[in-house]
N, C-alpha and C. Protein backbone atom coordinates (compact mmCIF):
# COMPACT_ATOMS: atom_id res chain seq x y z
N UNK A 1 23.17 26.67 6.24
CA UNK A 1 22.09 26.45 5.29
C UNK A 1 21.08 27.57 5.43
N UNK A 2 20.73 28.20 4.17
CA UNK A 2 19.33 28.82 4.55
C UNK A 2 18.51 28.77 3.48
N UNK A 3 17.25 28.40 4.26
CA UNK A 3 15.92 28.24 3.70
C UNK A 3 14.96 29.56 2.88
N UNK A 4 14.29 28.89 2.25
CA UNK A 4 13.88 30.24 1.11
C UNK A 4 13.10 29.56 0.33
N UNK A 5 11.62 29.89 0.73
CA UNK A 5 10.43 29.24 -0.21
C UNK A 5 10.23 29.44 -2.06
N UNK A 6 11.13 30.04 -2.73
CA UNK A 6 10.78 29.88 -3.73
C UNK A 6 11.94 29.33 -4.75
N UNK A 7 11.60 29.50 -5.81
CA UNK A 7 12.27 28.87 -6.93
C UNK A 7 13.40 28.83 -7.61
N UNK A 8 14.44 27.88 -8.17
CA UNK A 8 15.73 28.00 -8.35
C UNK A 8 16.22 29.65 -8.75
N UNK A 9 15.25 29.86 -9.83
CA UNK A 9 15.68 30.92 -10.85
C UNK A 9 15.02 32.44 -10.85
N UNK A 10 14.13 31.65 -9.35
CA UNK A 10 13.55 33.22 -9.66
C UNK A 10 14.56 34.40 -9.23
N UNK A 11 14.43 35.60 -9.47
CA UNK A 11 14.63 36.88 -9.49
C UNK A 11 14.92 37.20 -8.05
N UNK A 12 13.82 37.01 -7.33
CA UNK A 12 14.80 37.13 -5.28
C UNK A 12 15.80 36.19 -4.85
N UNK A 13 15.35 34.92 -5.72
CA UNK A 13 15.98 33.70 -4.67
C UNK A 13 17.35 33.76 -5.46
N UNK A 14 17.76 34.81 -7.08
CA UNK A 14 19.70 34.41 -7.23
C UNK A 14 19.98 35.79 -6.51
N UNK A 15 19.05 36.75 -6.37
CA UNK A 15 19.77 37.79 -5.60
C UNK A 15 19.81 37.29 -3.79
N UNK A 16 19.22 36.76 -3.11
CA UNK A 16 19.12 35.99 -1.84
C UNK A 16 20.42 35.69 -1.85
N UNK A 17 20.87 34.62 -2.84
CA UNK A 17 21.42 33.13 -2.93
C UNK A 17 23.13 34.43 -2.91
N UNK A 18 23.07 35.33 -4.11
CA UNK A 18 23.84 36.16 -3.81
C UNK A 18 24.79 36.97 -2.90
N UNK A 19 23.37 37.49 -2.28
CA UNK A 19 23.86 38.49 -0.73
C UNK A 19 24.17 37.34 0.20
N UNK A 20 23.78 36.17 0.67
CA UNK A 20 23.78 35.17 1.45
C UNK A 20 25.23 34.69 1.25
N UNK A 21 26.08 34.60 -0.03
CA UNK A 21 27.59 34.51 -0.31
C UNK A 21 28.17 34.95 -0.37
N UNK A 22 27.65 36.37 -0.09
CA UNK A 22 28.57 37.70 0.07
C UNK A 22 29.07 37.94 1.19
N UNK A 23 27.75 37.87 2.13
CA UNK A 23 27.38 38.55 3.24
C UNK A 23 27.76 37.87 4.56
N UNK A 24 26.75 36.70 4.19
CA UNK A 24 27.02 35.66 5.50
C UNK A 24 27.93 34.82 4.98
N UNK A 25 28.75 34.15 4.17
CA UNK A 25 29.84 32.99 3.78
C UNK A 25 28.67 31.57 3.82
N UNK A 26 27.59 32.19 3.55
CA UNK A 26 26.40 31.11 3.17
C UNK A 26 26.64 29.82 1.90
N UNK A 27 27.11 28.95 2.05
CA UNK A 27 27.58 28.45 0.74
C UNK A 27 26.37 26.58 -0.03
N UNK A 28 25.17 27.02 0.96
CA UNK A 28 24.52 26.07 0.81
C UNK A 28 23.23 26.65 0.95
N UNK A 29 22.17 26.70 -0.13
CA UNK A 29 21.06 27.30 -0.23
C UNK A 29 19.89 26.58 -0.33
N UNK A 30 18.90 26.06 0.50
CA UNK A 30 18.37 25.13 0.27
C UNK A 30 16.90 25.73 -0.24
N UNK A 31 16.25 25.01 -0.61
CA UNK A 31 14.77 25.70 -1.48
C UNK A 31 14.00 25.22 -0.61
N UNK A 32 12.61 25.56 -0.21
CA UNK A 32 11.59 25.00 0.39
C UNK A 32 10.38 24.92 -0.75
N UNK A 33 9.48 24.29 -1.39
CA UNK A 33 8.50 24.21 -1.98
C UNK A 33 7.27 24.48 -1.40
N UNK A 34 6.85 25.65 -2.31
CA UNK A 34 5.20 25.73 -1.63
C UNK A 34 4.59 25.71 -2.75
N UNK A 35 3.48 25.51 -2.34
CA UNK A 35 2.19 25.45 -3.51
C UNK A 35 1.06 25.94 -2.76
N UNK A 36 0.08 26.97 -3.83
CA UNK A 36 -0.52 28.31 -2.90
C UNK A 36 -1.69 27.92 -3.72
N UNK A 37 -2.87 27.33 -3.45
CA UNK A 37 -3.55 27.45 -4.33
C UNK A 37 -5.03 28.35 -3.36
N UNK A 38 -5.59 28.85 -4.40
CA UNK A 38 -7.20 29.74 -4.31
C UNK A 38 -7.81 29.95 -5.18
N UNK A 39 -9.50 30.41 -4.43
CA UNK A 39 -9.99 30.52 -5.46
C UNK A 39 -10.15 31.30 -6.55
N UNK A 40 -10.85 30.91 -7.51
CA UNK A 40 -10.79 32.60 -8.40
C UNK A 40 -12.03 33.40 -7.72
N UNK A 41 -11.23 34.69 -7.94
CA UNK A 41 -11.99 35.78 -7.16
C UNK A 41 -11.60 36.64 -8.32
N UNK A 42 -12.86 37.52 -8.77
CA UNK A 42 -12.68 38.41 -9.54
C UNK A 42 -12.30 40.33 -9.07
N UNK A 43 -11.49 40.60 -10.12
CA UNK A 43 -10.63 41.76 -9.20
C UNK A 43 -10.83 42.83 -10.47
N UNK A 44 -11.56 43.89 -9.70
CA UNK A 44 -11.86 44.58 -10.69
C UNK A 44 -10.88 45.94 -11.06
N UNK A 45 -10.82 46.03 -12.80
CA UNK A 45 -10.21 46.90 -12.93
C UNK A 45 -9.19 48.41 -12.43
N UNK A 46 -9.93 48.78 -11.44
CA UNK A 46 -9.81 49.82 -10.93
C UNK A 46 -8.80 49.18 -9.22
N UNK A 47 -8.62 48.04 -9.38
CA UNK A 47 -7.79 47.63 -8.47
C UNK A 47 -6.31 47.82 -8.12
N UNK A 48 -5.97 48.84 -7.26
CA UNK A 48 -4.54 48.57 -7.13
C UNK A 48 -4.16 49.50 -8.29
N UNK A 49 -5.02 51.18 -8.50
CA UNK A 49 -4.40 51.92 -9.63
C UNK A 49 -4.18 52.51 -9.21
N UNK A 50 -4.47 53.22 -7.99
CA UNK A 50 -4.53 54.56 -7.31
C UNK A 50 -3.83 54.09 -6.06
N UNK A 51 -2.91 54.57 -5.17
CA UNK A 51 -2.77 54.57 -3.51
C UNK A 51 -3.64 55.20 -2.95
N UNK A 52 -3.65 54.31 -2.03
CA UNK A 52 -4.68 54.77 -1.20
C UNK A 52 -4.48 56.57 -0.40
N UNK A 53 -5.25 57.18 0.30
CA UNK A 53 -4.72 58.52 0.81
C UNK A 53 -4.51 58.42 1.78
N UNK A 54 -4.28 57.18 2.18
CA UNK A 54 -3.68 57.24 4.01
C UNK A 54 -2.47 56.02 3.53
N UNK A 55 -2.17 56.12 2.52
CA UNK A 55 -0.76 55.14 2.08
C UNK A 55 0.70 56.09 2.87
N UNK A 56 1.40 54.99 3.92
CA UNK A 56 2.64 55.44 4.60
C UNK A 56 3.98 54.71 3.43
N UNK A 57 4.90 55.02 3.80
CA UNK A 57 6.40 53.98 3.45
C UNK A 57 6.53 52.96 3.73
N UNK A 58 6.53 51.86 3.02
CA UNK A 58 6.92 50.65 3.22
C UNK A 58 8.30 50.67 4.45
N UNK A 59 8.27 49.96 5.63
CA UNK A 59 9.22 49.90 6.34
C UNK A 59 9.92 48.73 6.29
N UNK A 60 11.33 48.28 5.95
CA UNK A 60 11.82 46.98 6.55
C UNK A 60 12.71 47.06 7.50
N UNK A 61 12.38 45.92 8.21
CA UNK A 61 13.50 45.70 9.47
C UNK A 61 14.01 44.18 9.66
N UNK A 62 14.77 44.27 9.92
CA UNK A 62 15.79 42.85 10.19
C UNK A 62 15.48 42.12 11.34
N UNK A 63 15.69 40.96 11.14
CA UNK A 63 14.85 40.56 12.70
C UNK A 63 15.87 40.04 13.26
N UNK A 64 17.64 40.17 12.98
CA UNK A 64 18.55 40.21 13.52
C UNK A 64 18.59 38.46 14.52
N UNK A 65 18.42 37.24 14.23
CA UNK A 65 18.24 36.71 14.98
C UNK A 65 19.05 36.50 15.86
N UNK A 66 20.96 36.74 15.35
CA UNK A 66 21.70 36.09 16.24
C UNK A 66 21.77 36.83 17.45
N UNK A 67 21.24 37.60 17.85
CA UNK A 67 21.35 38.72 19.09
C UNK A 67 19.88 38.60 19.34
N UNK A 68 19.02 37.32 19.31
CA UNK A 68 17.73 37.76 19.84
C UNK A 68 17.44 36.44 20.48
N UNK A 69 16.35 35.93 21.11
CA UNK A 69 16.01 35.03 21.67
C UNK A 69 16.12 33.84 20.62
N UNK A 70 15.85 34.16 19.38
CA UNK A 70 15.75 33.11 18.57
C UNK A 70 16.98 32.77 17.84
N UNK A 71 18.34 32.68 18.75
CA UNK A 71 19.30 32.40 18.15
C UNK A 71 19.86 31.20 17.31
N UNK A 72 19.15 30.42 17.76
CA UNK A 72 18.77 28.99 16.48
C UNK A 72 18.94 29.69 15.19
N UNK A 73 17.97 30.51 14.93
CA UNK A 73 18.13 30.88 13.46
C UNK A 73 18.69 31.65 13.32
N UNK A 74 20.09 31.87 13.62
CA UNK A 74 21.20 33.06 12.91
C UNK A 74 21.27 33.06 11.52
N UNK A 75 21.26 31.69 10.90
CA UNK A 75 21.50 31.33 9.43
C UNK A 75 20.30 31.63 9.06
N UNK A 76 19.22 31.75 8.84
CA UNK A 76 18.20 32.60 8.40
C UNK A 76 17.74 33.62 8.05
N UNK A 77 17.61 34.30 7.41
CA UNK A 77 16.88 35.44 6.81
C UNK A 77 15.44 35.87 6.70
N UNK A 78 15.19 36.63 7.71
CA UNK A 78 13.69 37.15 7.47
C UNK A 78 13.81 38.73 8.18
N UNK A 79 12.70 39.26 7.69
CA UNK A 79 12.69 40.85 7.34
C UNK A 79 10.92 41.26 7.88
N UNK A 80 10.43 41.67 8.59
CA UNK A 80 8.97 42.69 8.97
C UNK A 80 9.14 43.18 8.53
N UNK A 81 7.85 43.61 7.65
CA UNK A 81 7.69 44.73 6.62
C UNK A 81 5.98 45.24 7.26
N UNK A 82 6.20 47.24 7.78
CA UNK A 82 5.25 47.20 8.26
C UNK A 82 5.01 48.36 7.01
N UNK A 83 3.41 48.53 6.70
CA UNK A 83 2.60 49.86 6.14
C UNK A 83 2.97 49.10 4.48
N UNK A 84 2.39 47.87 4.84
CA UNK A 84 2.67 47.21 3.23
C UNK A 84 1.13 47.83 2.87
N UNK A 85 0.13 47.05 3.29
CA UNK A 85 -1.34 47.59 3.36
C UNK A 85 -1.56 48.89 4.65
N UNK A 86 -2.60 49.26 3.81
CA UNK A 86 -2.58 50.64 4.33
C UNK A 86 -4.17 50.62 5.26
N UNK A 87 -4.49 51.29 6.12
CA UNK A 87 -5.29 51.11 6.84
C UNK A 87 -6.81 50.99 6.24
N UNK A 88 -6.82 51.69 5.29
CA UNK A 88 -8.35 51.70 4.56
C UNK A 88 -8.13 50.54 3.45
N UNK A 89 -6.89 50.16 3.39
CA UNK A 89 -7.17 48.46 2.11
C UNK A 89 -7.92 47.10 3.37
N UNK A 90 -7.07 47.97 5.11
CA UNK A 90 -7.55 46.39 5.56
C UNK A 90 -8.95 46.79 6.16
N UNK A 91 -9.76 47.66 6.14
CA UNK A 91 -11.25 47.72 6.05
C UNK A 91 -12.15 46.80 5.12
């Protein structure tokens, strides 16, 4: 079984649902439901037009569970993603 917070149809979860039947012989995909709520915060125009000048490469890495301490979750899928935000967005 593997778990995956979003929605039947979205766009990651048939490509997930995909690689997961390709890849791993995953043949049972279960959904988790979240609900995200906040407030409104106003975001001004000029948001998110430009990169920043200390913007690096998005990195991903596998967190490989079945060869790690957390071998419980072999059937799982999760990925660290470092230099998503860039040092002057988390100022």
């Amino acid at each position: 079984m593997v778990d995956i917070g979003i929605g039947h149809q979205h766009p990651v979860f048939l490509w997930l649902k995909q690689h997961f039947m390709e890849t791993m012989a995953a043949d049972n995909i279960h959904i988790i439901g979240n609900n995200y709520a906040s407030n409104d915060v106003p975001i001004p125009d000029t948001f998110l037009t430009v990169a920043p000048l200390d913007t690096k490469s998005i990195a991903v890495h596998s967190t490989g569970f079945s060869v790690s301490p957390l071998s419980q979750y072999k059937n799982f899928y999760a990925v660290i993603l470092d230099n998503v935000l860039s040092s002057s967005e988390c100022t």
